[in-house]
Structure formats: structure tokens, C-alpha cells
N, C-alpha and C. Protein backbone atom coordinates (compact mmCIF):
# COMPACT_ATOMS: atom_id res chain seq x y z
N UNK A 1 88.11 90.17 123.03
CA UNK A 1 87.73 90.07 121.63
C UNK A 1 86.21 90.23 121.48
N UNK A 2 85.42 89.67 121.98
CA UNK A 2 83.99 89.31 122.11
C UNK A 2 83.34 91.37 122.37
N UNK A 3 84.50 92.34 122.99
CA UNK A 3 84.08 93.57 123.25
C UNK A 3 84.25 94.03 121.82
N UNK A 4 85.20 93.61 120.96
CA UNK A 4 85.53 94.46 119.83
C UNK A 4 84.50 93.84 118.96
N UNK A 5 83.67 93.32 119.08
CA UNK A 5 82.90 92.05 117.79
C UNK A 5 81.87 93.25 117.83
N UNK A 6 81.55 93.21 119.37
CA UNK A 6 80.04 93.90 119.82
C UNK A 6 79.75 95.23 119.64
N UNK A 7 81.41 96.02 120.01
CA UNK A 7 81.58 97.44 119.08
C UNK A 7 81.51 97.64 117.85
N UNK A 8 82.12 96.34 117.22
CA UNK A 8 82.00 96.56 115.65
C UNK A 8 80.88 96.75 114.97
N UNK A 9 79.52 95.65 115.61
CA UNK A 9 78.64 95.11 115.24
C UNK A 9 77.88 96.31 115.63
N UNK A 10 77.85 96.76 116.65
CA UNK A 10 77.65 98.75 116.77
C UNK A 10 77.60 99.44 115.91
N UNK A 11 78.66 99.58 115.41
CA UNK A 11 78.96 100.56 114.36
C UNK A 11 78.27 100.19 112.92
N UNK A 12 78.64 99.31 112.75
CA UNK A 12 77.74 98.59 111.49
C UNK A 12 76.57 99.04 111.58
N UNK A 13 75.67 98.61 112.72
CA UNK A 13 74.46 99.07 112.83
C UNK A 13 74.22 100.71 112.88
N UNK A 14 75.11 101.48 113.18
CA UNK A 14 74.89 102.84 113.38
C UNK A 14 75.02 103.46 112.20
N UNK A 15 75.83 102.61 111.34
CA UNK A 15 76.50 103.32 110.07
C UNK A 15 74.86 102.87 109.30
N UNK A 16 74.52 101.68 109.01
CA UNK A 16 73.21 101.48 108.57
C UNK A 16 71.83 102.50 108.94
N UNK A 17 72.11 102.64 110.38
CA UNK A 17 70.98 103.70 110.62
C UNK A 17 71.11 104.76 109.99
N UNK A 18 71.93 105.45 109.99
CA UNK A 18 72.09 106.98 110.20
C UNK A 18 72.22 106.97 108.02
N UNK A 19 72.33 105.78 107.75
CA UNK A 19 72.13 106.08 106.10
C UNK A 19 70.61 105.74 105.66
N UNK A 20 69.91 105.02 106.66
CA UNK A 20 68.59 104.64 106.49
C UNK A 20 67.63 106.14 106.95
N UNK A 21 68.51 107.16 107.65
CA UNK A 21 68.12 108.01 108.41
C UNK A 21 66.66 107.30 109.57
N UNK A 22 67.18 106.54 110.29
CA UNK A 22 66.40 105.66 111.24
C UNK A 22 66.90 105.98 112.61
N UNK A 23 65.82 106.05 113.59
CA UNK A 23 66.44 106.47 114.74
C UNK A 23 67.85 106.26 115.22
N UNK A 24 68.41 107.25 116.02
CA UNK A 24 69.89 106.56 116.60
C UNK A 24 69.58 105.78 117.55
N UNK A 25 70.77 104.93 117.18
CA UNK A 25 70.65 103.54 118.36
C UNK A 25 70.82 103.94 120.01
N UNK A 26 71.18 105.00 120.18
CA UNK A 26 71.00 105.22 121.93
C UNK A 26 70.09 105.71 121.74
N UNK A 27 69.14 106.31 121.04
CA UNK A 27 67.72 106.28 121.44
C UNK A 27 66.50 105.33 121.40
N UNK A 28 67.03 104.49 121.21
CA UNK A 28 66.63 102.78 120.63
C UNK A 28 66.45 102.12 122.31
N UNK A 29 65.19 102.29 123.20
CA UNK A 29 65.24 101.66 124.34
C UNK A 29 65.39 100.10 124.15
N UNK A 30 65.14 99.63 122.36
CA UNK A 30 64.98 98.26 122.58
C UNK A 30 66.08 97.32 122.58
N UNK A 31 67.10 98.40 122.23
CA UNK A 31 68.68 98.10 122.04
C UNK A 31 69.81 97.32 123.43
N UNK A 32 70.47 96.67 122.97
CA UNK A 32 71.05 96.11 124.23
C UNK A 32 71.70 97.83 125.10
N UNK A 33 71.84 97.59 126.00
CA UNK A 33 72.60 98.91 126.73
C UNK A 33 73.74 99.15 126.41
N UNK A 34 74.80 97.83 126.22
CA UNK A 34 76.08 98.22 125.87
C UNK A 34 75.95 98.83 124.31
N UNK A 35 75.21 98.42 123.92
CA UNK A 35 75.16 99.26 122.23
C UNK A 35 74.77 100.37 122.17
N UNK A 36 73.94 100.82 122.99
CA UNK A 36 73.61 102.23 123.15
C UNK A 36 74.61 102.97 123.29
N UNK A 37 75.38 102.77 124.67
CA UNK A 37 76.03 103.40 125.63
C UNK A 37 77.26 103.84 124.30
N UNK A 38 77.45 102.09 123.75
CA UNK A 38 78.67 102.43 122.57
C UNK A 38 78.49 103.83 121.81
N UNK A 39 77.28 103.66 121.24
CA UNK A 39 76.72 104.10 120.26
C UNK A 39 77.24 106.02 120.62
N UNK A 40 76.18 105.96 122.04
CA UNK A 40 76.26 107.84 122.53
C UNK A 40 77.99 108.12 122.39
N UNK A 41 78.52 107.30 123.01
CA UNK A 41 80.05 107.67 123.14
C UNK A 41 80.84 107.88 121.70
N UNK A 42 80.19 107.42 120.64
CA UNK A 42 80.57 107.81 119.71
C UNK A 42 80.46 108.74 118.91
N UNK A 43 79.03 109.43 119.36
CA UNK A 43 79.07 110.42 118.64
C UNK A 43 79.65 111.85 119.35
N UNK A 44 79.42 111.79 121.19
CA UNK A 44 80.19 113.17 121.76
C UNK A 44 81.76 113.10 121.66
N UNK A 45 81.87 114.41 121.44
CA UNK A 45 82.98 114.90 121.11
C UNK A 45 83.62 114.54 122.45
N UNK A 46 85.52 114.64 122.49
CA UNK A 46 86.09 114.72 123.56
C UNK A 46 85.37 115.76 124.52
N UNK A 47 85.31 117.41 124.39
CA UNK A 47 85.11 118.34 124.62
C UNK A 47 83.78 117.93 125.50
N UNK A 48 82.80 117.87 125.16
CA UNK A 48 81.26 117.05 125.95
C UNK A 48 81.42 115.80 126.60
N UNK A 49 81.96 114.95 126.58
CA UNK A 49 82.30 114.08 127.32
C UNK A 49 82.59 114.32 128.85
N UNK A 50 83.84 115.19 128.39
CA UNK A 50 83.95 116.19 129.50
C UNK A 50 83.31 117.20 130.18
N UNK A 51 82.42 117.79 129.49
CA UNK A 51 81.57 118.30 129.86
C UNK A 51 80.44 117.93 130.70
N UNK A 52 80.00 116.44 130.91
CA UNK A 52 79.47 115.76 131.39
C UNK A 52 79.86 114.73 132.62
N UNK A 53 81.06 115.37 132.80
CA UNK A 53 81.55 114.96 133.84
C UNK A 53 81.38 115.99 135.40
N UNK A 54 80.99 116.89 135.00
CA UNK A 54 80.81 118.31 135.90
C UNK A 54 79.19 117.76 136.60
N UNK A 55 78.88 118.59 137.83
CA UNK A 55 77.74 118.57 138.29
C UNK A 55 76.94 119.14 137.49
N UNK A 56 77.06 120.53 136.98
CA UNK A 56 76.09 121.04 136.31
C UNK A 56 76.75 120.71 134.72
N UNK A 57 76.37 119.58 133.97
CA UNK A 57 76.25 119.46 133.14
C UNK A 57 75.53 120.37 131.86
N UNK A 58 76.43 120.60 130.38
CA UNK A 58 75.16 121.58 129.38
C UNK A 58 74.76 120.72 128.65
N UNK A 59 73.69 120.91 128.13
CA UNK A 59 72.80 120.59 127.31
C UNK A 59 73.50 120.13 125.77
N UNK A 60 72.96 119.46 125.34
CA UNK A 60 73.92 118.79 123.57
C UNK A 60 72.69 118.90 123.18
N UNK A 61 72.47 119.76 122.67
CA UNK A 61 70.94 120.22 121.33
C UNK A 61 71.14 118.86 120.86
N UNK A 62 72.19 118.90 119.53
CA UNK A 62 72.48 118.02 118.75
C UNK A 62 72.03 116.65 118.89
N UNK A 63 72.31 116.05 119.98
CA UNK A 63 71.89 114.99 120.64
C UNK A 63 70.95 114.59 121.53
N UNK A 64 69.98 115.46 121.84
CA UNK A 64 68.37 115.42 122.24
C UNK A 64 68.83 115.37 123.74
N UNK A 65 70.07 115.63 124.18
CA UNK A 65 70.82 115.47 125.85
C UNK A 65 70.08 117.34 126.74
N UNK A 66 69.30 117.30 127.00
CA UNK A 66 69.09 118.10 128.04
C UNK A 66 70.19 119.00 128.60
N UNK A 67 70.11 119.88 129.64
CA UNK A 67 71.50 120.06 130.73
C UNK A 67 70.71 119.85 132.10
N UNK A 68 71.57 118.87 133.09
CA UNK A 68 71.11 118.53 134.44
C UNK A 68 72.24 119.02 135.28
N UNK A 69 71.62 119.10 136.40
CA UNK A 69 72.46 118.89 137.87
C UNK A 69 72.11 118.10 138.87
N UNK A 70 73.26 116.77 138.96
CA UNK A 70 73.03 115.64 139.51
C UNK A 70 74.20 115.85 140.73
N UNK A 71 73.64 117.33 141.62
CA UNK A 71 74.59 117.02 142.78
C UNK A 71 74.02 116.05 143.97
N UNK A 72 74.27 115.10 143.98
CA UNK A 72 74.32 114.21 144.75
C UNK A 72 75.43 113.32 145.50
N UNK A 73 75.17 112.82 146.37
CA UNK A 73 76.28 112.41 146.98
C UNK A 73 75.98 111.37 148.18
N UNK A 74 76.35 110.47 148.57
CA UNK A 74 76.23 109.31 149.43
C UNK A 74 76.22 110.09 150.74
N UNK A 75 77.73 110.81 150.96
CA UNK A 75 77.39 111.70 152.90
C UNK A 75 76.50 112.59 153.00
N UNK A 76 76.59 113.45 151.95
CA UNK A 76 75.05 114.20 152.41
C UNK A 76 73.91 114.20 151.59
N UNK A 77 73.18 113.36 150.74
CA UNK A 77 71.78 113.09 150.51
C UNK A 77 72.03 113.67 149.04
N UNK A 78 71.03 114.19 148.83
CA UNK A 78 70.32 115.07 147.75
C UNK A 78 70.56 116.52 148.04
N UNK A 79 71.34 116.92 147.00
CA UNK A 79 71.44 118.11 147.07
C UNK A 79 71.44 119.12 145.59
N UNK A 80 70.15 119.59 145.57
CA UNK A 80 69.57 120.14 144.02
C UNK A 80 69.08 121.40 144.33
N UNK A 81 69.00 122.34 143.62
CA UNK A 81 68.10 123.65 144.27
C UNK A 81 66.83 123.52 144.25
N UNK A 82 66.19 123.85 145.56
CA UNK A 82 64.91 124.13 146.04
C UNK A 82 65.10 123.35 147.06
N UNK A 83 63.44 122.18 147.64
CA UNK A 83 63.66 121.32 148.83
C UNK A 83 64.68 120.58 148.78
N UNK A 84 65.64 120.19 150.19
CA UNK A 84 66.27 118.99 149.11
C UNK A 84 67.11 118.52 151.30
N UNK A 85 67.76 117.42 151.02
CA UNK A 85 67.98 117.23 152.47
C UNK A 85 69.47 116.91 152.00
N UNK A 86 70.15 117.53 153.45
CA UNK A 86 71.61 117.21 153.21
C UNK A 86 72.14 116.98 154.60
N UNK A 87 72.74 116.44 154.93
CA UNK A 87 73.08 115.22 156.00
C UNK A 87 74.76 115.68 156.68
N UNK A 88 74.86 116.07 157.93
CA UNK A 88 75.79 116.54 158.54
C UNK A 88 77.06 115.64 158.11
N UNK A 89 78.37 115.98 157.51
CA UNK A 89 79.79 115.37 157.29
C UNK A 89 79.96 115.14 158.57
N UNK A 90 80.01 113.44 158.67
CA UNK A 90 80.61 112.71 160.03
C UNK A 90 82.07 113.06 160.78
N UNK A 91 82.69 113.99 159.83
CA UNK A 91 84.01 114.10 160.33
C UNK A 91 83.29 115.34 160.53
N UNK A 92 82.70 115.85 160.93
CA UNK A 92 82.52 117.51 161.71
C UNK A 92 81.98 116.89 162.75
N UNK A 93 81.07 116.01 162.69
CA UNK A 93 80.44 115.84 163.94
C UNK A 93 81.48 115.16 164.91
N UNK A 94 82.52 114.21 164.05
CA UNK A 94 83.65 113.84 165.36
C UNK A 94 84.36 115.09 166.00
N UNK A 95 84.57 115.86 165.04
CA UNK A 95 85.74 116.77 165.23
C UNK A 95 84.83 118.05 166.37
N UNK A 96 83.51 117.77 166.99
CA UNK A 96 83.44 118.63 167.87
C UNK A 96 83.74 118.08 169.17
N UNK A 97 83.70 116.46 169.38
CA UNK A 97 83.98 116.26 170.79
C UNK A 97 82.74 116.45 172.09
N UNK A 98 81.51 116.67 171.28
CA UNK A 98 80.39 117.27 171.97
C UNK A 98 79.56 116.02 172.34
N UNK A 99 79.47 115.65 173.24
CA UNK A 99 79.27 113.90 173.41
C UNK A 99 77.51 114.02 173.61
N UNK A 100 77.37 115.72 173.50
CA UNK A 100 75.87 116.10 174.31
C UNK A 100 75.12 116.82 172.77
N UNK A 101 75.96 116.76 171.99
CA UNK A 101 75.24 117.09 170.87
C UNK A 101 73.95 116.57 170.11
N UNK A 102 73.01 116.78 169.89
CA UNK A 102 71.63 116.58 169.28
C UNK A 102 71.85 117.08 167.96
N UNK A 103 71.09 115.70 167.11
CA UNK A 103 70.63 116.56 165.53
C UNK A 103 69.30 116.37 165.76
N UNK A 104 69.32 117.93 164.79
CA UNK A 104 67.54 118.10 165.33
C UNK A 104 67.26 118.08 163.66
């Protein structure tokens, strides 16, 4: 219940902004996070939502959202175009059996 108060109380506030024409509340750093977060999710469409689920993410003019690529990943490092370090998959290195193998 206490989630639906805080959404509500969201919206209220968003509906107030956007008639005050006052910044949007996810651009509001002073805003709690969950109100923000509410806030962005309400205005992207299904369609972008999804869209933002991809590595190479596009850009939402509309919504001051950039387009990034956040390929990253825990087994192999950082991986972005240009410098970037990426870290041998542990299951290749089992799967050679090479007990004399060096990473250089």
C-alpha cells in the first residue's frame, strides 16, 4: 500500500508540474529516486522501454535521454569502442586443458 500512496503522490506531483510547466520530476536531482524513476517510467512508451533494454540503446529527443552503449559485463570487463579491456571467458580457459598456459 505505502508503494501505491508514493506512486500516487508522484503523479499528483507530475500532473502539478507539467501544468505549472516546471521542470519534470526525473529531472529534479532533488527528488526522492523512487519518484523520479516513477516519474521517467511514466512517461516512455512500451516501445522505448524496450528499447532500452538493448546494449546500444536510441536516444528519446523528447525526453533529454541521449543514446548509449553500456556493453559491459562482470566476465569480461569493459567493453565499448576504442581502448577498452576484456578478460578471457573462464570456460575457454578450462576447456583447453593447457596446465602451461600464460596470460600475457
Amino acid at each position: 500500500m505505502n508503494g501505491l500512496i508514493r506512486l500516487a503522490v508522484g503523479t499528483v506531483v507530475l500532473a502539478v508540474s507539467v501544468a505549472a510547466g516546471a521542470q519534470a520530476l526525473y529531472q529534479d536531482e532533488s527528488a526522492p529516486v523512487d519518484a523520479r524513476v516513477a516519474d521517467l517510467l511514466g512517461r516512455l512508451t512500451t516501445e522505448e522501454k524496450v528499447g532500452l533494454l538493448r546494449a546500444t540503446s536510441p536516444a528519446i529527443p523528447r525526453l533529454g535521454i541521449d543514446k548509449y552503449y553500456h556493453g559491459n559485463e562482470a566476465l569480461h570487463g569493459v567493453v565499448r569502442p576504442g581502448r577498452f579491456t576484456v578478460f578471457p571467458q573462464a570456460v575457454g580457459l578450462a576447456a583447453t586443458w593447457n596446465t602451461d598456459l600464460e596470460l600475457v
